[in-house]
C-alpha atoms as a PDB file:
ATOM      1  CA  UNK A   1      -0.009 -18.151  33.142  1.00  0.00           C
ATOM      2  CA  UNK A   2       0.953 -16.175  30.276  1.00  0.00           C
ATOM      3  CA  UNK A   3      -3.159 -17.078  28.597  1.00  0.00           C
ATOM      4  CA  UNK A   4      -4.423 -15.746  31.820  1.00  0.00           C
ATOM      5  CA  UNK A   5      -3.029 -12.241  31.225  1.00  0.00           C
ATOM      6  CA  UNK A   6      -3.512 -12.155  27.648  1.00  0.00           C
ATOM      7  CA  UNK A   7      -7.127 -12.873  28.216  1.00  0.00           C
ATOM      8  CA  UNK A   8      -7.289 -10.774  31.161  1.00  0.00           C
ATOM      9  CA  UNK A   9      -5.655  -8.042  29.634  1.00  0.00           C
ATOM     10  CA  UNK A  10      -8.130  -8.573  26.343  1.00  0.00           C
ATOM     11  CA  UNK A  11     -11.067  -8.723  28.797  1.00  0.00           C
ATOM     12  CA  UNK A  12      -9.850  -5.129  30.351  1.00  0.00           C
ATOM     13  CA  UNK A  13      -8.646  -3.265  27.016  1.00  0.00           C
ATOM     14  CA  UNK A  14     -13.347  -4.906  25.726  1.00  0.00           C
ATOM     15  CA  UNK A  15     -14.060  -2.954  28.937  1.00  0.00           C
ATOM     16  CA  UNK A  16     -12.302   0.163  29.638  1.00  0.00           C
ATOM     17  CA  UNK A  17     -12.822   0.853  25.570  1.00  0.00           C
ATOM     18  CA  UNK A  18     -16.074   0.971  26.507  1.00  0.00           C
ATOM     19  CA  UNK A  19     -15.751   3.102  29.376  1.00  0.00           C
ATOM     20  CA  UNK A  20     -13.676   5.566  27.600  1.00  0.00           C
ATOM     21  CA  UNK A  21     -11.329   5.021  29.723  1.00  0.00           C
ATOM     22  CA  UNK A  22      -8.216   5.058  27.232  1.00  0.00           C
ATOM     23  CA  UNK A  23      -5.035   5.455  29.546  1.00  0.00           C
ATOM     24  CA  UNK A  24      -6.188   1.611  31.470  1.00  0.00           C
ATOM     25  CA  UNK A  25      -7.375   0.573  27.638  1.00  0.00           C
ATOM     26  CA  UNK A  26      -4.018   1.539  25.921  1.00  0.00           C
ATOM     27  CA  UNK A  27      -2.264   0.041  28.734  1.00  0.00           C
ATOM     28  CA  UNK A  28      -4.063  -3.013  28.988  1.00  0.00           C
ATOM     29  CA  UNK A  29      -4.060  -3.487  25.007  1.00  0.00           C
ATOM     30  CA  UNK A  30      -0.192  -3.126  24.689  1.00  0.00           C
ATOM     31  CA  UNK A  31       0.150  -5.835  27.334  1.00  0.00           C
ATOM     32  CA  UNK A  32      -1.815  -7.896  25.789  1.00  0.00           C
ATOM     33  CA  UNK A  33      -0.140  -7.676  22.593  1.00  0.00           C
ATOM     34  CA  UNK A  34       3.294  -7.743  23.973  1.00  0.00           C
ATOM     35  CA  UNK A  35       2.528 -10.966  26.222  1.00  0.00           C
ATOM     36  CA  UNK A  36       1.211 -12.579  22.896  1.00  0.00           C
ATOM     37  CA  UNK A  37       4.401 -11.971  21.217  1.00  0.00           C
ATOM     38  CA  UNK A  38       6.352 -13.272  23.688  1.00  0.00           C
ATOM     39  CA  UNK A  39       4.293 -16.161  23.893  1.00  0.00           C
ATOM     40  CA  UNK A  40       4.694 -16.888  20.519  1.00  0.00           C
ATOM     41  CA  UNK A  41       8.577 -16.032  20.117  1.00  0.00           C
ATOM     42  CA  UNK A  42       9.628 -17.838  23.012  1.00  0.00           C
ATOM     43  CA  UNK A  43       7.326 -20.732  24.180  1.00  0.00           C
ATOM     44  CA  UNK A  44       5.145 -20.696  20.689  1.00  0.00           C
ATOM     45  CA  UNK A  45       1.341 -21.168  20.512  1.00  0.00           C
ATOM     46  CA  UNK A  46       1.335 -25.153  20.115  1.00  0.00           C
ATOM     47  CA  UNK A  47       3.799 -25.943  23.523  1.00  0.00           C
ATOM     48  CA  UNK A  48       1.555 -23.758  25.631  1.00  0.00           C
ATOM     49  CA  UNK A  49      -1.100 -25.634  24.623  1.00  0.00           C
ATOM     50  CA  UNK A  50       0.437 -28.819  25.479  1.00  0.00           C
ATOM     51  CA  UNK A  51       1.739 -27.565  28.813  1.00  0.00           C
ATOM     52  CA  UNK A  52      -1.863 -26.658  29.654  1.00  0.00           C
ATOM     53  CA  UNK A  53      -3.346 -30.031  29.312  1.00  0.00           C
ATOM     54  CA  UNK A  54      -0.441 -31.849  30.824  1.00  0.00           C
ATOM     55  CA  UNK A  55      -0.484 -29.831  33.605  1.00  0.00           C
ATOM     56  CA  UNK A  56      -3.742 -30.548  33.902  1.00  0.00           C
ATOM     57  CA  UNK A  57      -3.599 -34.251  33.366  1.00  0.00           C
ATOM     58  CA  UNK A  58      -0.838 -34.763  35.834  1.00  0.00           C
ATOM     59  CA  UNK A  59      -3.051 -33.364  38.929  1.00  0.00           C
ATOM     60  CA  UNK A  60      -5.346 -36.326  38.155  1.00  0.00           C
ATOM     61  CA  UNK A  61      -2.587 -39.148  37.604  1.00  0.00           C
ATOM     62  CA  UNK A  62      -0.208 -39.393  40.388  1.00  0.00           C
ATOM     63  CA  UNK A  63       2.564 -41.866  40.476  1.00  0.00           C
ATOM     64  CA  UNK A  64       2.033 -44.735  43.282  1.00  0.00           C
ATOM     65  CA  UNK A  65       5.404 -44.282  45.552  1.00  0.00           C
ATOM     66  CA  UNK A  66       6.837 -47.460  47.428  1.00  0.00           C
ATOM     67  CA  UNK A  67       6.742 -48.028  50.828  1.00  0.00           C
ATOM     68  CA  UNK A  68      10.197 -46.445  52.918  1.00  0.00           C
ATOM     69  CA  UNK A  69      10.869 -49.900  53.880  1.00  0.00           C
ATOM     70  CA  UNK A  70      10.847 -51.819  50.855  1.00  0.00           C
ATOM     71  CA  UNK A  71      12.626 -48.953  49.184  1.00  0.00           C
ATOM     72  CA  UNK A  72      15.874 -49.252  52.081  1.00  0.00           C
ATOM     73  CA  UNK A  73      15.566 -52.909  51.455  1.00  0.00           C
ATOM     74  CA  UNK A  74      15.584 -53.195  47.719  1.00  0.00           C
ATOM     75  CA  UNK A  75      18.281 -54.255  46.306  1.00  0.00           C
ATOM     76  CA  UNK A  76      20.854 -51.980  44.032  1.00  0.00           C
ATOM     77  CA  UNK A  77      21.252 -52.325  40.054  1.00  0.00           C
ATOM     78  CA  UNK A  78      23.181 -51.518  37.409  1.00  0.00           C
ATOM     79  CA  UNK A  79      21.832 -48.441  37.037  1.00  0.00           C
ATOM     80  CA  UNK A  80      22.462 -47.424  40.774  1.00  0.00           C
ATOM     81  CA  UNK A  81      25.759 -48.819  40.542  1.00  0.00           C
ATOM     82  CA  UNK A  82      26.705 -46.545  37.376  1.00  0.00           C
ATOM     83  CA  UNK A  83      24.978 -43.737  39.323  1.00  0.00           C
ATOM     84  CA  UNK A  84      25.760 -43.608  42.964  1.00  0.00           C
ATOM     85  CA  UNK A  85      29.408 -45.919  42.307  1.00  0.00           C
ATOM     86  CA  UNK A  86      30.009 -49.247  44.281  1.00  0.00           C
ATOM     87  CA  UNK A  87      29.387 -48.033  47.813  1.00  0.00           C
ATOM     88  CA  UNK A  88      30.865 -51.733  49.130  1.00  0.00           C
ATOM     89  CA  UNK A  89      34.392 -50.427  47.910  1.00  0.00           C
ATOM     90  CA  UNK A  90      33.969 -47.052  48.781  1.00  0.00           C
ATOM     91  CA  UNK A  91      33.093 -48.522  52.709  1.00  0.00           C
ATOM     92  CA  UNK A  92      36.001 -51.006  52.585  1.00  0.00           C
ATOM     93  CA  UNK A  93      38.557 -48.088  51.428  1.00  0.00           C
ATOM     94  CA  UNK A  94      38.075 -45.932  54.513  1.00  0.00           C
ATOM     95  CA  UNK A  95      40.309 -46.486  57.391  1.00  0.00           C
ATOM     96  CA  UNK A  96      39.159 -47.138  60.446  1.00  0.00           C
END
């Protein structure tokens, strides 16, 4: 988002410069410049860039999900067990 107002701000400063129209060019030039900076201080020129395109990528690749049913049934690993905890002991702890 932050290319889309520089540019659009850029586009506005070409045209009201050309309209005389100073108060919408001044305006539109300082944001321009400003959004730039910030661009470059705090995301930098390189990490937009790659944000862009894989942003872009990601709308075209999406990640095959398993079924509901095969996802209840599947069963827990390490990993879930270091995670969520034993949920066997935490059922057997409860009073009834």
């Amino acid at each position: 988002m932050p290319w889309v107002i520089i540019i659009y701000s850029c586009m506005v400063f070409y045209a009201d410069t050309f309209s005389h129209n100073w108060g919408n060019a001044v305006f539109a030039g300082f944001n321009a410049i400003v959004t730039f900076w910030a661009l470059t201080a705090y995301i930098g020129i390189w990490h937009s860039v790659q944000d862009m395109v894989l942003g872009l990528i990601r709308w075209f690749f999406v990640p095959i999900k398993e079924p509901q049913q095969e996802a209840a049934h599947k069963r827990a690993s390490w990993r879930d067990a270091l995670y969520f905890g034993d949920r066997q002991m935490i059922y057997e702890s409860r009073p009834l």
